[in-house]
C-alpha atoms as a PDB file:
ATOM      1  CA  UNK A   1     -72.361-103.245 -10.076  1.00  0.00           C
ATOM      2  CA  UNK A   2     -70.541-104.553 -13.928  1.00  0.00           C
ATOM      3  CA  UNK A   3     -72.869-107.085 -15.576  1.00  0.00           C
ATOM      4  CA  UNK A   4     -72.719-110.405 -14.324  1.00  0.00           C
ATOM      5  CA  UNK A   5     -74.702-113.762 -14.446  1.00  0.00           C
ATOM      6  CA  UNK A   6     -75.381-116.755 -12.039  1.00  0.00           C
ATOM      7  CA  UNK A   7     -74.110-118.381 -14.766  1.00  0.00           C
ATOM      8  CA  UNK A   8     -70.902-115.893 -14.470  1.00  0.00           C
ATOM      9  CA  UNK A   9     -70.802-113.656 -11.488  1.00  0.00           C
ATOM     10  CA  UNK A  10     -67.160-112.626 -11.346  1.00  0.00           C
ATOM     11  CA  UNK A  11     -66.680-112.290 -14.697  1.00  0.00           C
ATOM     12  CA  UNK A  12     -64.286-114.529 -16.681  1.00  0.00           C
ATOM     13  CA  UNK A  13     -60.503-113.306 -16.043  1.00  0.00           C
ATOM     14  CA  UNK A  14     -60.151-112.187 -12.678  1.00  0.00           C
ATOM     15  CA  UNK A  15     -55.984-111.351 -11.895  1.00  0.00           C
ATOM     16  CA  UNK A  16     -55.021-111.365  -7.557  1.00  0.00           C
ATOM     17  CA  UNK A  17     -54.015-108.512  -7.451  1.00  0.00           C
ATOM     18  CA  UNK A  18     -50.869-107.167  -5.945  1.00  0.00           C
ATOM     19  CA  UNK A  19     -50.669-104.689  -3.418  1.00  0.00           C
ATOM     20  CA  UNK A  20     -48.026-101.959  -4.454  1.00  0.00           C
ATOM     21  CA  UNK A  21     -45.685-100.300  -1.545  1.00  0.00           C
ATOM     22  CA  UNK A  22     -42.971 -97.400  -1.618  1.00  0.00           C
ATOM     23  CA  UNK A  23     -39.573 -98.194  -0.864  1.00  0.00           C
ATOM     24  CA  UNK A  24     -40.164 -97.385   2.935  1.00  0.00           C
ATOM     25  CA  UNK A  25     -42.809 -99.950   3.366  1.00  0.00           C
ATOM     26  CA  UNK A  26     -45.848 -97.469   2.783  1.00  0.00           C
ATOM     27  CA  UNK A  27     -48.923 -98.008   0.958  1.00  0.00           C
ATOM     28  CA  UNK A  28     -49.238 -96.570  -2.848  1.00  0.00           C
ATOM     29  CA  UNK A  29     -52.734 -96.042  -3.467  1.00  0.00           C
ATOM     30  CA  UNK A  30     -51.772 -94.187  -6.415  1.00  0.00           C
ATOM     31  CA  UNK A  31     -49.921 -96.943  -8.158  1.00  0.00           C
ATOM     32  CA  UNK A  32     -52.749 -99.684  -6.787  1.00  0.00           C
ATOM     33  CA  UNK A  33     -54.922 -97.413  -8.942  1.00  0.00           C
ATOM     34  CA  UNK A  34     -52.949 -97.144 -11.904  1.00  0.00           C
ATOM     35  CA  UNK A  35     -52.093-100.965 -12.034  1.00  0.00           C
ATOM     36  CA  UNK A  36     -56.129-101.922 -11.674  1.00  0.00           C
ATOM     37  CA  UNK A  37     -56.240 -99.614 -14.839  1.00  0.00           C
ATOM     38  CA  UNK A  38     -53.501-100.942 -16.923  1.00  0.00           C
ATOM     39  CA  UNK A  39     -54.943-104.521 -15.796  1.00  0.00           C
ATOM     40  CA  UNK A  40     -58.629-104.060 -16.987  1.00  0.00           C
ATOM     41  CA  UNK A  41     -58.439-101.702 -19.544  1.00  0.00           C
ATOM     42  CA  UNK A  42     -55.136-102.513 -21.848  1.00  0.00           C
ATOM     43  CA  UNK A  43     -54.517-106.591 -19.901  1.00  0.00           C
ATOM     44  CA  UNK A  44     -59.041-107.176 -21.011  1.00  0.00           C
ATOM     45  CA  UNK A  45     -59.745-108.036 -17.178  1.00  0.00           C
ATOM     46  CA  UNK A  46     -63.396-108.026 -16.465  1.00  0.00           C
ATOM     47  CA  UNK A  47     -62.206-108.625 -12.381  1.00  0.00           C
ATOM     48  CA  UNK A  48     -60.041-107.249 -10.233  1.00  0.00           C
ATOM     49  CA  UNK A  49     -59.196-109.698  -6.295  1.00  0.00           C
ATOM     50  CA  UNK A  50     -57.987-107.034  -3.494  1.00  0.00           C
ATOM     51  CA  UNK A  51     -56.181-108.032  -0.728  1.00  0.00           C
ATOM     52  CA  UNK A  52     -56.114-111.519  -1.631  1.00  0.00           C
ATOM     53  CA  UNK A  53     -52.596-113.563  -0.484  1.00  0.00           C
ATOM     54  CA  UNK A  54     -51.010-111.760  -3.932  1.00  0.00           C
ATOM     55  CA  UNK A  55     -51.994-108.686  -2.178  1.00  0.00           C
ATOM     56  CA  UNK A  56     -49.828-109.664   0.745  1.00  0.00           C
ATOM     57  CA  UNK A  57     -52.898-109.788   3.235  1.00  0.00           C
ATOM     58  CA  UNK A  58     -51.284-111.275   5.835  1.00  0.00           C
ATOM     59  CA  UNK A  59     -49.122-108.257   6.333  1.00  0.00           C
ATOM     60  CA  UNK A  60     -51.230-105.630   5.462  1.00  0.00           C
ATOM     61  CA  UNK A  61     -53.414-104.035   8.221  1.00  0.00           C
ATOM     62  CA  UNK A  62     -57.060-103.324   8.343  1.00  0.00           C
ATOM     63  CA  UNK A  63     -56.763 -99.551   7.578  1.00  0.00           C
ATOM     64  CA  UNK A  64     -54.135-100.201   4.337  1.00  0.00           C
ATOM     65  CA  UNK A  65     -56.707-103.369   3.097  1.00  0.00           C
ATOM     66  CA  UNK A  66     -59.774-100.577   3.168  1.00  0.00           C
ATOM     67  CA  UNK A  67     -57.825 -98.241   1.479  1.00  0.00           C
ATOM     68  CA  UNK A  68     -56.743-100.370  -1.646  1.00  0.00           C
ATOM     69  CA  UNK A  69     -59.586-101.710  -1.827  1.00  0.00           C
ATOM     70  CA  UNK A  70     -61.434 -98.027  -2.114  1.00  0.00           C
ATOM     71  CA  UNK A  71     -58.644 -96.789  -4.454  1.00  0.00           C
ATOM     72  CA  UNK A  72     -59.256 -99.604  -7.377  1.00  0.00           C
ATOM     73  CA  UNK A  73     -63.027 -99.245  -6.710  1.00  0.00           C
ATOM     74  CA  UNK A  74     -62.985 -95.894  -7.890  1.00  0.00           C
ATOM     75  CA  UNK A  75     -60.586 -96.230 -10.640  1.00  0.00           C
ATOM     76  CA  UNK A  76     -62.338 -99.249 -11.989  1.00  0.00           C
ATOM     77  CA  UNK A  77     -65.211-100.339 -10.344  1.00  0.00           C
ATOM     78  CA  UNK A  78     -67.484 -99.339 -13.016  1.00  0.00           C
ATOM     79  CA  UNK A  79     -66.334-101.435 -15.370  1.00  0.00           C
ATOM     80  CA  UNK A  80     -65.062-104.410 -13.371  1.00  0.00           C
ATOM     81  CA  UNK A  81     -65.868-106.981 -10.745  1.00  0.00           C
ATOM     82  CA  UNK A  82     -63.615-105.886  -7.637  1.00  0.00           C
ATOM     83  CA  UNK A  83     -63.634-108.482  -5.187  1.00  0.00           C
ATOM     84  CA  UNK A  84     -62.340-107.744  -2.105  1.00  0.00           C
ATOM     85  CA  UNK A  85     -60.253-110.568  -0.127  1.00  0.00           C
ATOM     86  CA  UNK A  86     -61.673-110.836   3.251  1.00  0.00           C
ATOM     87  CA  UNK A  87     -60.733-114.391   4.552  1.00  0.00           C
ATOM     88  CA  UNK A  88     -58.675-114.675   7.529  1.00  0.00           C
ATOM     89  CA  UNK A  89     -58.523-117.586  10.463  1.00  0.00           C
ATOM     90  CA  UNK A  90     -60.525-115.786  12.741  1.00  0.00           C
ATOM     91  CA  UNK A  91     -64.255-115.154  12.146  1.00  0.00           C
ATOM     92  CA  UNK A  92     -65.204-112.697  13.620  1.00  0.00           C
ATOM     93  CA  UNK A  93     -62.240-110.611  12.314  1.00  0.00           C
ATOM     94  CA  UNK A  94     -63.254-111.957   9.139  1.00  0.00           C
ATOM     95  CA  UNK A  95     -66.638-110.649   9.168  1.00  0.00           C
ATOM     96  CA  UNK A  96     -65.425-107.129  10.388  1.00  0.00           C
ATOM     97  CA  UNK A  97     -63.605-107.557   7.326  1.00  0.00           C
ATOM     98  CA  UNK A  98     -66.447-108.405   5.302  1.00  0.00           C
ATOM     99  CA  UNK A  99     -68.540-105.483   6.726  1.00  0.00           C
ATOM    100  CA  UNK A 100     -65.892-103.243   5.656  1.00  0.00           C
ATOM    101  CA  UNK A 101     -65.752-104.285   1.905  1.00  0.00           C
ATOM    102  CA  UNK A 102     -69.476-104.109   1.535  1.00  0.00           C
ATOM    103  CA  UNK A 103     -69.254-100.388   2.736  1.00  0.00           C
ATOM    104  CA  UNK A 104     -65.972 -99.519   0.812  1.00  0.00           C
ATOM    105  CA  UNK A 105     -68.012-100.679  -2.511  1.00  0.00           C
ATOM    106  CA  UNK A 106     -66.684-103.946  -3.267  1.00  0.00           C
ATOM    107  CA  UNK A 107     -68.600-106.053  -5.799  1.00  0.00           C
ATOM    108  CA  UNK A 108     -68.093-109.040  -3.850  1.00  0.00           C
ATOM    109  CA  UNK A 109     -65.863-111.503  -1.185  1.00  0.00           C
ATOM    110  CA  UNK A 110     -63.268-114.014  -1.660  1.00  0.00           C
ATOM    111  CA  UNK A 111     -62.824-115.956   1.590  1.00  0.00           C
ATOM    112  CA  UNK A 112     -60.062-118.197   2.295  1.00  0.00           C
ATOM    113  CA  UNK A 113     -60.504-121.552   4.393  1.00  0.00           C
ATOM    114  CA  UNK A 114     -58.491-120.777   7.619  1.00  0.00           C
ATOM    115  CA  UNK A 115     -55.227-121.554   8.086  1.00  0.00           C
ATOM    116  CA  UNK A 116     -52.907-122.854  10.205  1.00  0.00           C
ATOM    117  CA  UNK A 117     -55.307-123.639  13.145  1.00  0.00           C
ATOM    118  CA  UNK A 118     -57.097-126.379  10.932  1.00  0.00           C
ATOM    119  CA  UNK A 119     -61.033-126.304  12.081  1.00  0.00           C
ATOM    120  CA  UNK A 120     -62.710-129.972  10.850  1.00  0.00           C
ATOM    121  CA  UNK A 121     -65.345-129.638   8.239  1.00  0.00           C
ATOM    122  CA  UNK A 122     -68.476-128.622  10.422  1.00  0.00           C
ATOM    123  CA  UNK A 123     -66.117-125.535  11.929  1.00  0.00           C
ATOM    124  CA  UNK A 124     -65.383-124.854   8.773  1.00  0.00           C
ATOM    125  CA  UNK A 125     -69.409-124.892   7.141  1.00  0.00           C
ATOM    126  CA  UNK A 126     -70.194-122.654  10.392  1.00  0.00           C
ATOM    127  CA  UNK A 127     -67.078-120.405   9.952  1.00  0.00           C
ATOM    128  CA  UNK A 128     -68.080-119.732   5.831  1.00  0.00           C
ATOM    129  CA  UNK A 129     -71.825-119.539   6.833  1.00  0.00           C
ATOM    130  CA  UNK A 130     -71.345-116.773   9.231  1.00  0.00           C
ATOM    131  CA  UNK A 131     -69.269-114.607   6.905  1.00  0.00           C
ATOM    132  CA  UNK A 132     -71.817-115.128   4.434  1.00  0.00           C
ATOM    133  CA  UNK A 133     -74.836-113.652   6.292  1.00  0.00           C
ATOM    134  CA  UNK A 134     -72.516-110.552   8.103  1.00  0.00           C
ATOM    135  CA  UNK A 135     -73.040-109.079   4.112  1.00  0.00           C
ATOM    136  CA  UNK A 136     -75.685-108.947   1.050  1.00  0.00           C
ATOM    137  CA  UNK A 137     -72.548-109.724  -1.108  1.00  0.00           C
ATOM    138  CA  UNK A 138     -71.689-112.857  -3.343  1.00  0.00           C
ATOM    139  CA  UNK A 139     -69.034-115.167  -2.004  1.00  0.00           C
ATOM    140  CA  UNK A 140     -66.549-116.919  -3.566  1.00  0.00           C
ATOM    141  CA  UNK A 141     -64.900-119.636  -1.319  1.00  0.00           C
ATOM    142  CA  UNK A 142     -61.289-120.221  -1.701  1.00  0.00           C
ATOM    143  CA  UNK A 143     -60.429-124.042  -1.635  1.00  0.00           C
ATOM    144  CA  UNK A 144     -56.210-123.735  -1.420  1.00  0.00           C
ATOM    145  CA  UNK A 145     -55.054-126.942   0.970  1.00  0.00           C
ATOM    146  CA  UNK A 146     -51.389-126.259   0.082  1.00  0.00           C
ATOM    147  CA  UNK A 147     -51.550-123.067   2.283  1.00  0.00           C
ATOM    148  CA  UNK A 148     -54.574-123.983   4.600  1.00  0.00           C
ATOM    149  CA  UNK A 149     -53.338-126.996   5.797  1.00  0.00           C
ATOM    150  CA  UNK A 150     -57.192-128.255   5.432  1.00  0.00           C
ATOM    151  CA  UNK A 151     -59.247-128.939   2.089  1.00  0.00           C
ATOM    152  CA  UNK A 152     -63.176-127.987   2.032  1.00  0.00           C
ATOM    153  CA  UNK A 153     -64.090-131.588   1.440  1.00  0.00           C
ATOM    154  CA  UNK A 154     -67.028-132.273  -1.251  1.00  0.00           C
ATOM    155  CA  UNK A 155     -69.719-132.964   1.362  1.00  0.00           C
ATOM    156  CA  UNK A 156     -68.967-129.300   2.645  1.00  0.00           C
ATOM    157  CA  UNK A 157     -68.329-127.396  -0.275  1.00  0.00           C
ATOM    158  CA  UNK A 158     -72.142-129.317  -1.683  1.00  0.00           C
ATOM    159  CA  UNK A 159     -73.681-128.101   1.944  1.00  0.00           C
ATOM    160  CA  UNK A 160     -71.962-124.100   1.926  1.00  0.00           C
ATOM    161  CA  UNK A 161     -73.149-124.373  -2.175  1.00  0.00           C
ATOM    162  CA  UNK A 162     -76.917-124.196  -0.863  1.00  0.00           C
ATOM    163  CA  UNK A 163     -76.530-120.560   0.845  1.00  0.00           C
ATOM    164  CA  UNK A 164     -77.625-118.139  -1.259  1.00  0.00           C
ATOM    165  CA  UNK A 165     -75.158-115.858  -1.041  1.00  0.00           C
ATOM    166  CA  UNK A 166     -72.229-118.543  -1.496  1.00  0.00           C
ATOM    167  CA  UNK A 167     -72.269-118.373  -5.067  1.00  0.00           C
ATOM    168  CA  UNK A 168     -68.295-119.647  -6.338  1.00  0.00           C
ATOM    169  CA  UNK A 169     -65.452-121.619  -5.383  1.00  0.00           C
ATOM    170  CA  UNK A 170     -61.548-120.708  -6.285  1.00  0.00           C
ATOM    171  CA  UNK A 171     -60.216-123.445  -6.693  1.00  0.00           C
ATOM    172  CA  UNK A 172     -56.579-124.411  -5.757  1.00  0.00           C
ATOM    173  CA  UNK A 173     -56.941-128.294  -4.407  1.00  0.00           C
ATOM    174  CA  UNK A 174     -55.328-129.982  -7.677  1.00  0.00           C
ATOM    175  CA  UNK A 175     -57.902-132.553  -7.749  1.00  0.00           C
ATOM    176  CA  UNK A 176     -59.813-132.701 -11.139  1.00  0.00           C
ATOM    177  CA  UNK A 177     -62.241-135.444 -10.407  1.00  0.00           C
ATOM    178  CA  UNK A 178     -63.216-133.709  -6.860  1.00  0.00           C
ATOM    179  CA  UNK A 179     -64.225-130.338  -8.388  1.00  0.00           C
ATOM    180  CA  UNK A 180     -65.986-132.797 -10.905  1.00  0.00           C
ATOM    181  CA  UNK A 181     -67.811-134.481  -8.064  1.00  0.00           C
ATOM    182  CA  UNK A 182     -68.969-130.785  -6.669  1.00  0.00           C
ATOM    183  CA  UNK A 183     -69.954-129.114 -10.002  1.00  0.00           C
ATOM    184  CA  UNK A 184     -71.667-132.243 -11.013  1.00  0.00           C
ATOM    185  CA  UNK A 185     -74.274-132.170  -8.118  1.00  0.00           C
ATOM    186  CA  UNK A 186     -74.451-128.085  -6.920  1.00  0.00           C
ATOM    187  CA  UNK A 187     -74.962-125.067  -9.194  1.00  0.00           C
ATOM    188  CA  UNK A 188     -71.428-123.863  -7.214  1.00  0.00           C
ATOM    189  CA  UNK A 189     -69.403-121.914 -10.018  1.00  0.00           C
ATOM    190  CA  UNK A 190     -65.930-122.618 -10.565  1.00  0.00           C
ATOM    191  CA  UNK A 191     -63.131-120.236 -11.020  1.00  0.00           C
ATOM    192  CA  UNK A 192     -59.557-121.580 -11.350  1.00  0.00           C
ATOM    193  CA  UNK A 193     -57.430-120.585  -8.612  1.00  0.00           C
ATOM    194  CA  UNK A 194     -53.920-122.046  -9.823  1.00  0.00           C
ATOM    195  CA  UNK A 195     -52.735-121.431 -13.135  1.00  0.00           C
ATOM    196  CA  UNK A 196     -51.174-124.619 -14.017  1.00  0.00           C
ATOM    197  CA  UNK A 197     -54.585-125.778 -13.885  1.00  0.00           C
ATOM    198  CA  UNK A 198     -56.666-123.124 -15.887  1.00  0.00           C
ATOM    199  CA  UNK A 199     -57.597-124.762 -18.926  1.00  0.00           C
ATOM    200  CA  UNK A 200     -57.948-128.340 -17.504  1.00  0.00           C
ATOM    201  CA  UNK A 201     -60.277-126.647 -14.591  1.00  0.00           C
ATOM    202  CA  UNK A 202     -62.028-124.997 -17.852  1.00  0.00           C
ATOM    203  CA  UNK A 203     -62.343-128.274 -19.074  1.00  0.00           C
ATOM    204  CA  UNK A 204     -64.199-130.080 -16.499  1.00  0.00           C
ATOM    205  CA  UNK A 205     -66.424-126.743 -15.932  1.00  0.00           C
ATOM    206  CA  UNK A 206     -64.610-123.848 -14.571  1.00  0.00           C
ATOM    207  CA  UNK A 207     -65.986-120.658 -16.100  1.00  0.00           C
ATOM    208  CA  UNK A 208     -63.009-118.763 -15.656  1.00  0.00           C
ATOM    209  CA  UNK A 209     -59.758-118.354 -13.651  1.00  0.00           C
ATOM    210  CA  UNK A 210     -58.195-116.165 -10.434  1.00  0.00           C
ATOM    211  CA  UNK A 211     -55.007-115.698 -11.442  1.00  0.00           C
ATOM    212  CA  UNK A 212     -51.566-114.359 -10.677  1.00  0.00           C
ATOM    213  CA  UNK A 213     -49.885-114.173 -14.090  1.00  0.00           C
ATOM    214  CA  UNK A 214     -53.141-112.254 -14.960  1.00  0.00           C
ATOM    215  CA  UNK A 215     -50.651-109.075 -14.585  1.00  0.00           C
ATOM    216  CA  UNK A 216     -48.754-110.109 -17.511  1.00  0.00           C
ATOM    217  CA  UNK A 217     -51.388-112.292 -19.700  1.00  0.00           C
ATOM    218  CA  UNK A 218     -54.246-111.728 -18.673  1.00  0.00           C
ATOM    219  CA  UNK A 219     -55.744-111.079 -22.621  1.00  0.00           C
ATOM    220  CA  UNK A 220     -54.595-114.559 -23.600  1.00  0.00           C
ATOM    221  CA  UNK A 221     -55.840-116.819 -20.547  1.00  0.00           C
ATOM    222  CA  UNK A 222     -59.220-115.131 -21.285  1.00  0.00           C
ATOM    223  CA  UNK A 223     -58.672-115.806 -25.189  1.00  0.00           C
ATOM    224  CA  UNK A 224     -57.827-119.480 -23.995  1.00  0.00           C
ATOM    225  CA  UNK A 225     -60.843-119.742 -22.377  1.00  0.00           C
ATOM    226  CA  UNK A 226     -63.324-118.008 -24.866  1.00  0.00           C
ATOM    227  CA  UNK A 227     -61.471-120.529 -27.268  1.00  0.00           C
ATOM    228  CA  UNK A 228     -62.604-123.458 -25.517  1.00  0.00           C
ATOM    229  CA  UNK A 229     -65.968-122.509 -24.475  1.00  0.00           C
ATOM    230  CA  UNK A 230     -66.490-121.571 -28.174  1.00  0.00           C
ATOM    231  CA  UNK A 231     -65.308-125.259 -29.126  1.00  0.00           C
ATOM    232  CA  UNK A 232     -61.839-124.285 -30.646  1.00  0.00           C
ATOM    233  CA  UNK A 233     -60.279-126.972 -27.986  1.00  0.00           C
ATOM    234  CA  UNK A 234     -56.778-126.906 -30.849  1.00  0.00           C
ATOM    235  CA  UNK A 235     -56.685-123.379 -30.189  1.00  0.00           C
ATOM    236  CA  UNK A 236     -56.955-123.275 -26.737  1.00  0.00           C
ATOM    237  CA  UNK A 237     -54.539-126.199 -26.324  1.00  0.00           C
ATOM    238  CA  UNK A 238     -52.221-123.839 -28.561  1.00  0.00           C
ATOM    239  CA  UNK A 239     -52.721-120.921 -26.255  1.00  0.00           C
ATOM    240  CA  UNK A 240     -52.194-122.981 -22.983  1.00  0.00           C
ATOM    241  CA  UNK A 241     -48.612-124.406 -24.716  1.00  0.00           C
ATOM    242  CA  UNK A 242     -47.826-120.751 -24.828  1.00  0.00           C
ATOM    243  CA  UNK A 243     -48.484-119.591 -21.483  1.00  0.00           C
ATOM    244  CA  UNK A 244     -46.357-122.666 -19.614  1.00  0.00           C
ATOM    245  CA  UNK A 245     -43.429-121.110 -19.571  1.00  0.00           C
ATOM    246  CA  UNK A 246     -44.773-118.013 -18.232  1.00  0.00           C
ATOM    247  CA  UNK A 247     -46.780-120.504 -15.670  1.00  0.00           C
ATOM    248  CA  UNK A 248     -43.183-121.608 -14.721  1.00  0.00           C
ATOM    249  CA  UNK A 249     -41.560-118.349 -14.526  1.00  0.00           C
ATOM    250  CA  UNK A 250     -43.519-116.850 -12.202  1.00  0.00           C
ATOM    251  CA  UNK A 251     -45.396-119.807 -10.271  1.00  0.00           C
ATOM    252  CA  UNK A 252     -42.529-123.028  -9.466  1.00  0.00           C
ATOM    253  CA  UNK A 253     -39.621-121.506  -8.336  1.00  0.00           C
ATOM    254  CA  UNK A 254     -40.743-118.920  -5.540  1.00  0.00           C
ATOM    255  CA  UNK A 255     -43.655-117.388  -3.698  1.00  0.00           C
ATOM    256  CA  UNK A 256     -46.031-115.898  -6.953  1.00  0.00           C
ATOM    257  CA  UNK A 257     -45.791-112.311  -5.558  1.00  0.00           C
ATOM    258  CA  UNK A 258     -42.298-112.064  -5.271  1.00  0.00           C
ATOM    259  CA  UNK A 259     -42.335-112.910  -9.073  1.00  0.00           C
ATOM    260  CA  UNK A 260     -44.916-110.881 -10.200  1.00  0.00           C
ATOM    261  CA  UNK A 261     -43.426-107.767  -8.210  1.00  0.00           C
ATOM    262  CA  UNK A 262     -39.937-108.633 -10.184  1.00  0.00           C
ATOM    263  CA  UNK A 263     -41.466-109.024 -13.405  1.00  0.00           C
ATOM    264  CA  UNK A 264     -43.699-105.673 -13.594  1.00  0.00           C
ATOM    265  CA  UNK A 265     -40.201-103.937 -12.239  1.00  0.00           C
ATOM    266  CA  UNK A 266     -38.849-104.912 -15.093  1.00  0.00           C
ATOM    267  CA  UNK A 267     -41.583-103.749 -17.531  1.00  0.00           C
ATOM    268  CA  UNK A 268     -41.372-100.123 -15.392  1.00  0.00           C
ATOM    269  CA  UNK A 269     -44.928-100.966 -14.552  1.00  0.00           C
ATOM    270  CA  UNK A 270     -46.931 -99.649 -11.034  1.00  0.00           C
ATOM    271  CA  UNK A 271     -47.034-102.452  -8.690  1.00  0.00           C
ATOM    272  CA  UNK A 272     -42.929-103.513  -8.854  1.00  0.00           C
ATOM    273  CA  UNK A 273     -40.762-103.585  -6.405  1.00  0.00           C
ATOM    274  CA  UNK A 274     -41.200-103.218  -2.778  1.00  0.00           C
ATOM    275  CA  UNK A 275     -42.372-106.363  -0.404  1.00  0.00           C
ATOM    276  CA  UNK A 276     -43.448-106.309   2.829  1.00  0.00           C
ATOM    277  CA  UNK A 277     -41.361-109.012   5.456  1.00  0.00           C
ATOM    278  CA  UNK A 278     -41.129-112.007   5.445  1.00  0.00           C
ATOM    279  CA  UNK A 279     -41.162-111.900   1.857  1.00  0.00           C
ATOM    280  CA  UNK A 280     -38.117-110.461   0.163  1.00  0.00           C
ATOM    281  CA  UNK A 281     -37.713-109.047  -3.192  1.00  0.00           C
ATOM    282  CA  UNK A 282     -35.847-111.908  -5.664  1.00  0.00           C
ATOM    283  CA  UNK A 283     -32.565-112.222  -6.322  1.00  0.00           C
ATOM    284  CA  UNK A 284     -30.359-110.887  -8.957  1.00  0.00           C
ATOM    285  CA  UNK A 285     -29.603-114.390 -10.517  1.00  0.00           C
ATOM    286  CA  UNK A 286     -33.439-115.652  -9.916  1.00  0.00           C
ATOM    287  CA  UNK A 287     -33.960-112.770 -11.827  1.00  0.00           C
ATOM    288  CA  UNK A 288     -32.468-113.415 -14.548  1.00  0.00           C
ATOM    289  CA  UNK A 289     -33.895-117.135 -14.950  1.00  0.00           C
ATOM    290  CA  UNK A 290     -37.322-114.898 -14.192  1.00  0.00           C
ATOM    291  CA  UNK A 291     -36.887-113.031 -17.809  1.00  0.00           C
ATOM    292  CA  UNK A 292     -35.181-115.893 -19.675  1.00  0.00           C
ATOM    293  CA  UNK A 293     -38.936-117.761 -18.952  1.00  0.00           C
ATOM    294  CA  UNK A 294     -40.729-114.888 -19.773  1.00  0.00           C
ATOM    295  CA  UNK A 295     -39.219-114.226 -22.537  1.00  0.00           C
ATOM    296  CA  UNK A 296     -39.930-117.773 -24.118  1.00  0.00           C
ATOM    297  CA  UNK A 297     -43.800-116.679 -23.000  1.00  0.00           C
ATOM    298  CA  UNK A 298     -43.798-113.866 -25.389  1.00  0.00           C
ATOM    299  CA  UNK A 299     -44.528-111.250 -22.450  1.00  0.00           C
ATOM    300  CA  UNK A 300     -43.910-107.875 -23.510  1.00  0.00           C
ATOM    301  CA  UNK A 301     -41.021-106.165 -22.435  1.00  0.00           C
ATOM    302  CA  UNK A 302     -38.922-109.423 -21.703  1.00  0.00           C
ATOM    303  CA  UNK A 303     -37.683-110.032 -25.454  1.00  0.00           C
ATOM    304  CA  UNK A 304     -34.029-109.888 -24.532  1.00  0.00           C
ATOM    305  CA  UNK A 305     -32.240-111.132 -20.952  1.00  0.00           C
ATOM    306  CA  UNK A 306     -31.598-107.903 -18.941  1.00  0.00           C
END
């Protein structure tokens, strides 16, 4: 397993991964593999999330999931944290899951709160506790109301913080003070799971970030943070004022994947293109707004409007 700390034990820049498809819908293991290269090795990712919702997981199937996940294993998996997305809103699928990742390789699991069906907080402590002992791996929770429909409330996240193998939170409420209120009382480590949030999350304690415009800037959000934690706060304000407009290119004005796919068509890089329903691929003229914003980001390969 890469070095890690408790302190630490996904690394610092982590990017969610997307899951990359042929035209016909299939599965390119190939281009997953090439992409998880590009990302750690030229993009200075020290973590790789599988399978997460950037992945497209709730579209993928079981078989596709294990194979991804073994494909960026071996291409990186040396010299990265590759943390395999597991969470679903069934347990017991969710474990099978988990069991799966642990045999594929994976370095660890990110587990969603369930969705849609909305368990209260003690359904939700026994659903996170039983994924947690199906493996020996680390967990990282992942706190995202917007999509869950619920929140892990502070009592819960302070209760699921005392397992030892629940060892991080992604976090995606957009509440400062309550991730605050949780890293103030638990040794629970905090990764940023939105990226209009990174460097305020950084701020109040976050050692690092989950993110989705990782695939395109994933060297300066981990510069920003470095530049904080080392007490350059000017610098890292100055890096954060350059990454908004990418932030707002890719993350306000549709789903993050369908973005992410459009932009790394556009650089000719693996991972573009395809989508499996009900997402679609974007539109010519959201397209174009697309590379006008990254373009004011200084992303590479968007200097002009195509």
């Amino acid at each position: 397993m890469p070095f890690s700390t408790p302190q630490r034990p996904f690394g610092r820049m982590l990017t969610a991964m997307v899951t990359p498809f042929t035209a016909d819908g299939a599965l390119d293991a190939d281009a997953a593999a090439r992409l998880a290269v590009e990302l750690v090795d030229d993009l200075g990712n020290d973590g790789l999330v599988i399978n997460g919702t950037t992945g497209e997981s709730p579209t993928t199937s079981d078989e596709e999931k294990d194979r991804i996940l073994r494909a960026v294993i071996e291409a990186v998996g040396d010299r990265a944290h590759v943390v395999a997305g597991v969470g679903t809103n069934d347990t017991h699928h969710t474990c099978e899951l988990a069991r799966s990742a642990e045999k594929a390789g994976a370095h660890g699991l990110l587990v969603v709160t369930p969705y849609y069906n909305k368990p209260p907080q003690s359904s939700l402590y026994a659903h996170f506790t039983a994924v947690a002992d199906a493996t020996g791996l680390p967990v990282m929770l992942y706190d995202i109301p917007g999509r869950a429909g619920v929140p892990i409330a502070t009592e819960t996240l302070l209760r699921l913080a005392e397992h030892p193998q629940i060892v991080a939170n992604k976090d995606a409420k957009g509440d400062l003070f309550a991730a605050q209120q949780v890293m103030s009382r638990c040794e629970l480590v905090y990764y940023s799971g939105d990226d209009a949030m990174n460097l305020p999350l950084v701020a109040v304690g976050a050692v690092g970030a989950v993110s989705v415009t990782g695939h395109l800037v994933a060297d300066r959000i981990a510069a920003m943070v470095t530049a904080y934690e080392a007490g350059d706060v000017e610098l890292a304000r100055e890096l954060n004022d350059e990454l908004v407009p990418v932030t707002e290119a890719v993350m306000t004005r549709t789903q993050g994947v369908i973005a992410v796919k459009a932009a790394l068509e556009h650089q000719g890089r693996p991972g573009g293109g395809a989508l499996l329903l009900p997402l679609l691929p974007m539109p010519a003229a959201d397209r174009r707004v697309l590379v006008e914003g990254l373009a004011d980001g200084g992303v590479p390969g968007f200097e002009s409007v195509a």
